[in-house]
Protein backbone atom coordinates (compact mmCIF):
# COMPACT_ATOMS: atom_id res chain seq x y z
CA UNK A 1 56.66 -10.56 -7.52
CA UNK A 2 59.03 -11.95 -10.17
CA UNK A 3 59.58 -10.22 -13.64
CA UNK A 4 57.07 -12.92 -16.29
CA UNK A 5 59.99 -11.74 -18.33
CA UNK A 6 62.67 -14.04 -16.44
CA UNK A 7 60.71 -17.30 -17.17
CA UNK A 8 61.42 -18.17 -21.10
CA UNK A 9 58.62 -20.62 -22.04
CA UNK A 10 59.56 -22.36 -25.47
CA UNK A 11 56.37 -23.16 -26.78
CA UNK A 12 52.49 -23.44 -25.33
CA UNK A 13 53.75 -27.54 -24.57
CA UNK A 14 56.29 -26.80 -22.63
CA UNK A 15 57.53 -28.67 -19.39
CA UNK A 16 55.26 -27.00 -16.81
CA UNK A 17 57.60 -28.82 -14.03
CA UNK A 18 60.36 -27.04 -15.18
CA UNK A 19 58.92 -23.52 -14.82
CA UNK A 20 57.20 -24.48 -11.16
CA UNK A 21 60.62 -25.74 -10.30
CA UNK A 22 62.51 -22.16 -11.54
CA UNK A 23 59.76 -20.50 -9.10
CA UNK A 24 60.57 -22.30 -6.52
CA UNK A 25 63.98 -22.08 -6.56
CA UNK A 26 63.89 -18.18 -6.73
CA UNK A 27 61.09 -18.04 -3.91
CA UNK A 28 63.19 -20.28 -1.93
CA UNK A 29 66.19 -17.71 -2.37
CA UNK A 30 64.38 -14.87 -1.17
CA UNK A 31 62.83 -16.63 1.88
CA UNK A 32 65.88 -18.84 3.43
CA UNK A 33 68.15 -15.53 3.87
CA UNK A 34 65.43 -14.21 5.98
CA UNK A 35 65.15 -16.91 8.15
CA UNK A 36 68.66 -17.72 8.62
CA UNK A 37 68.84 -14.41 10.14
CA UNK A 38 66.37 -14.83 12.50
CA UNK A 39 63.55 -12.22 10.63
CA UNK A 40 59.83 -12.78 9.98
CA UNK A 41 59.52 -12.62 6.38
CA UNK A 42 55.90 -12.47 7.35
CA UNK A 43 55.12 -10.44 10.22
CA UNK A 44 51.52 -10.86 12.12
CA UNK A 45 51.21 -14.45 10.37
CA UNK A 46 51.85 -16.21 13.46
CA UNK A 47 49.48 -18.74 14.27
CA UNK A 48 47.78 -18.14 10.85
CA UNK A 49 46.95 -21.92 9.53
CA UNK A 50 47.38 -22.54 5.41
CA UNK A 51 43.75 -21.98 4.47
CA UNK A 52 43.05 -19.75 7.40
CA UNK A 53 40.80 -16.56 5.69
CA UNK A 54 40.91 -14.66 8.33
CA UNK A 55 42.33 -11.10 8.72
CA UNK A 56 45.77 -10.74 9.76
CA UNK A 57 46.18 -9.19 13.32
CA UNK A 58 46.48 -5.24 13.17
CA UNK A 59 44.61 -5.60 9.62
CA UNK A 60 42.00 -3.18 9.69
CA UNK A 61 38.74 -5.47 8.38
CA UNK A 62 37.47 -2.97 5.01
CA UNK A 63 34.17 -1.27 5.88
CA UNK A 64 30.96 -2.86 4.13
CA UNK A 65 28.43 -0.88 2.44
CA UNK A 66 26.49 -0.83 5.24
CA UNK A 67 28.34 -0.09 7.80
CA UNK A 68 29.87 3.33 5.50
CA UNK A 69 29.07 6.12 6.84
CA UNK A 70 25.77 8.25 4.58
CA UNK A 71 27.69 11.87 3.74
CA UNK A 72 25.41 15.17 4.37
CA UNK A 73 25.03 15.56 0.33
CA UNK A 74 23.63 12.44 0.15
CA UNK A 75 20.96 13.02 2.68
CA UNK A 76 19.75 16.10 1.09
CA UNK A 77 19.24 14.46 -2.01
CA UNK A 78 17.15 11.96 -0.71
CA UNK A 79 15.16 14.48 1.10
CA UNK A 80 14.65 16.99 -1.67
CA UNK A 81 13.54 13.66 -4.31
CA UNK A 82 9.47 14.06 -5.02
CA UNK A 83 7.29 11.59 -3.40
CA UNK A 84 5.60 8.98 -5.59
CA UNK A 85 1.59 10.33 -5.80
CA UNK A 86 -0.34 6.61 -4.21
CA UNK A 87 -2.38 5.03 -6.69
CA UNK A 88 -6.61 5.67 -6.08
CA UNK A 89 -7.54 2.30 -5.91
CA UNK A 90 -5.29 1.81 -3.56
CA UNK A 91 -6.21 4.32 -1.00
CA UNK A 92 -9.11 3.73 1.37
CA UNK A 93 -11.03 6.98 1.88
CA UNK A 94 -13.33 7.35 4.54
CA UNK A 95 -16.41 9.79 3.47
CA UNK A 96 -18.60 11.62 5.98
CA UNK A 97 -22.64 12.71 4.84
CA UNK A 98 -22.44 15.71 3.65
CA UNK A 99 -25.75 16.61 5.46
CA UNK A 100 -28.16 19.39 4.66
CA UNK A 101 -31.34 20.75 5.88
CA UNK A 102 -34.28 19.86 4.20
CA UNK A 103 -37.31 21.29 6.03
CA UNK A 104 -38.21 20.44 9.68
CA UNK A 105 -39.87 17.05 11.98
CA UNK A 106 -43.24 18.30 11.98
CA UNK A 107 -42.84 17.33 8.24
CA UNK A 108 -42.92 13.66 8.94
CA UNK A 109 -45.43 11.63 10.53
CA UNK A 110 -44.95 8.46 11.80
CA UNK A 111 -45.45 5.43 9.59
CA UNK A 112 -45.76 7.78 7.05
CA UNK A 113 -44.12 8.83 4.30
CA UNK A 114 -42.61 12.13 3.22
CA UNK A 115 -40.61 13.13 -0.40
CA UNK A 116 -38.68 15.72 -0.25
CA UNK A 117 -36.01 17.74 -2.82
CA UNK A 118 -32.69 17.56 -2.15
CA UNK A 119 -30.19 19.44 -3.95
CA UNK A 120 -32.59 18.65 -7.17
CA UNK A 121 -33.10 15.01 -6.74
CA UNK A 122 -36.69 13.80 -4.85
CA UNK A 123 -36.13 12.24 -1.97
CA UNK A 124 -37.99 10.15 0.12
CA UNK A 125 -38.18 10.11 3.87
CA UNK A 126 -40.02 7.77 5.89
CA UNK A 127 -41.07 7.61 9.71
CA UNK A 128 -41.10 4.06 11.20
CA UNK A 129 -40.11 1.67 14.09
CA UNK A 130 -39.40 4.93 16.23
CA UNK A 131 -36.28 5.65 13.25
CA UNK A 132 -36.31 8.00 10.27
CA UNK A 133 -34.84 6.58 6.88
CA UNK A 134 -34.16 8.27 3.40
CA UNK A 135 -33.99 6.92 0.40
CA UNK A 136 -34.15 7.90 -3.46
CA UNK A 137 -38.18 8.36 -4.36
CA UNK A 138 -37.55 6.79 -8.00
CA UNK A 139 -38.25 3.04 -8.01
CA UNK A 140 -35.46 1.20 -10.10
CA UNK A 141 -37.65 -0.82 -12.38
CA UNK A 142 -39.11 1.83 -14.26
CA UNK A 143 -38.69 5.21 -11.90
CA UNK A 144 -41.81 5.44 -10.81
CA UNK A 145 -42.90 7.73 -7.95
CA UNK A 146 -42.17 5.46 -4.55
CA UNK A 147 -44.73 7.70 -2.42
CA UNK A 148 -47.60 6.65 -4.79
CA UNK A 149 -47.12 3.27 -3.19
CA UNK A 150 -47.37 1.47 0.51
CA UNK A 151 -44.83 1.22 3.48
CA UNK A 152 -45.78 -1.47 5.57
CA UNK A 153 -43.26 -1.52 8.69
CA UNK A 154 -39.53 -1.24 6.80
CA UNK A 155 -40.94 -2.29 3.48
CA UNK A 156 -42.45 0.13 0.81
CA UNK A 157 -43.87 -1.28 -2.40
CA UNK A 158 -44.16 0.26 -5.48
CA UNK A 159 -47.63 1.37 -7.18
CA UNK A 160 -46.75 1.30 -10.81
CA UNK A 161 -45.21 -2.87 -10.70
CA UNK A 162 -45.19 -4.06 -7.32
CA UNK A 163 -41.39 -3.86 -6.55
CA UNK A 164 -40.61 -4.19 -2.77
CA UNK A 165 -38.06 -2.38 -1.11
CA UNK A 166 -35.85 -2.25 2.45
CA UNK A 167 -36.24 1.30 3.38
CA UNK A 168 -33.23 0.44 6.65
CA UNK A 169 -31.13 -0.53 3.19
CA UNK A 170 -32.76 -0.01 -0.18
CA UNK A 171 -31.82 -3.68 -0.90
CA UNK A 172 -34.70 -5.16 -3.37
CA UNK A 173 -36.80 -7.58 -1.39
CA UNK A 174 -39.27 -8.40 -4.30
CA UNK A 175 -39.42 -8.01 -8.13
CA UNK A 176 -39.53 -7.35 -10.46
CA UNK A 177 -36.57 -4.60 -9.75
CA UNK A 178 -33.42 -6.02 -9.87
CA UNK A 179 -31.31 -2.93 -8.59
CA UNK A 180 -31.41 -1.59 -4.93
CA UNK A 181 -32.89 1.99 -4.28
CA UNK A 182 -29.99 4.52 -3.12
CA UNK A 183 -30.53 5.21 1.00
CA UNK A 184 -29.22 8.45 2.40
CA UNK A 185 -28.34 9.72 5.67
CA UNK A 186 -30.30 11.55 7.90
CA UNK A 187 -31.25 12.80 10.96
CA UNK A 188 -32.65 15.62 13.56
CA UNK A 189 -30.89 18.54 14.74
CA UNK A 190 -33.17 19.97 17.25
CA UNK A 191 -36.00 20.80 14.81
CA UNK A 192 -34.25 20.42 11.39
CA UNK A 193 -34.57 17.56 9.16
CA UNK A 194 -31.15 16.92 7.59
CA UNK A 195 -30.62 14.24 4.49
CA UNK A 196 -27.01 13.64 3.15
CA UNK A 197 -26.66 15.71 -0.39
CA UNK A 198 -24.93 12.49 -2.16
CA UNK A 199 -24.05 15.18 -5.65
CA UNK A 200 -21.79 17.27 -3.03
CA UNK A 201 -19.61 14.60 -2.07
């Protein structure tokens, strides 16, 4: 490259001709020499169009990012950082009855109705359409005692108000309760009578 401090400009108007022309003129006088004497001033250029921004030939292309190669001490760091903890609500966790015994089948009769304690809370537990259902025995209205009332087929009604109930589902068929009843698990194990213990999940 040639010395900035050969080219004198007089002032910030000067004759930018005159300084092209001066670089010229020197390029020109290190380039003709060479060619005179039959050397490449520019070896692996050959074929290389003005504009062309591609890689001489030889030129080793310079690595991307991506294609560097990940040193050992790198690697351990990554393993060794701490793993972000998943937020609750984003996790979908899949709960199995927590199922204890609770007396035995001779304690339910079909189409009947049975209440029973579980873990503390009275539980109902109800015989019909050949399937055994179990449900909380505190109607939501006002927490009367379900068993005082009537099952007829998969509905019990309550004694105190008249509030109807699914016993497959707890949903609130009639009013005046506007909150379903809390249904339980449960099933036989040869002779025992198990309900899910919702307070030990």
């Amino acid at each position: 490259m040639l010395p900035l401090s050969r080219v004198r400009v007089a002032s910030p108007r000067a004759d930018v001709q005159n300084v092209l022309a001066f670089l010229r003129g020197r390029l020109a006088g290190a380039v003709m020499p060479a060619l005179s004497a039959g050397h490449d001033p520019n070896p692996g250029l050959d074929g290389m169009a003005i504009g062309d921004n591609r890689s001489p030939p030889g030129d080793a292309e310079e690595p991307s990012r991506a294609d560097a190669p990940v040193k050992a001490d790198s690697m351990a760091l990554i393993a060794t950082q701490p793993h972000r903890p998943h937020l609750p609500f984003l996790i979908r966790v899949r709960r199995h009855p927590m199922l204890i015994r609770v007396g035995s089948q001779t304690d339910i009769t079909a189409g009947g109705m049975k209440v029973l304690d579980v873990a503390g809370t009275k539980v109902n537990v109800v015989s019909t359409d050949g399937r055994l259902y179990a449900f909380d025995d505190t109607c939501t209205h006002r927490g009367c005692s379900l068993a005082r009332g009537r099952l007829d087929g998969t509905t019990v009604t309550c004694a105190c108000h008249g509030s109807q109930f699914d016993v497959t589902s707890g949903a609130v068929v009639h009013g005046p309760a506007q909150q379903p009843l809390r249904s339980r698990s449960v099933q036989l194990e040869g002779d025992d009578l198990l309900v899910d213990d919702l307070l030990a999940r």
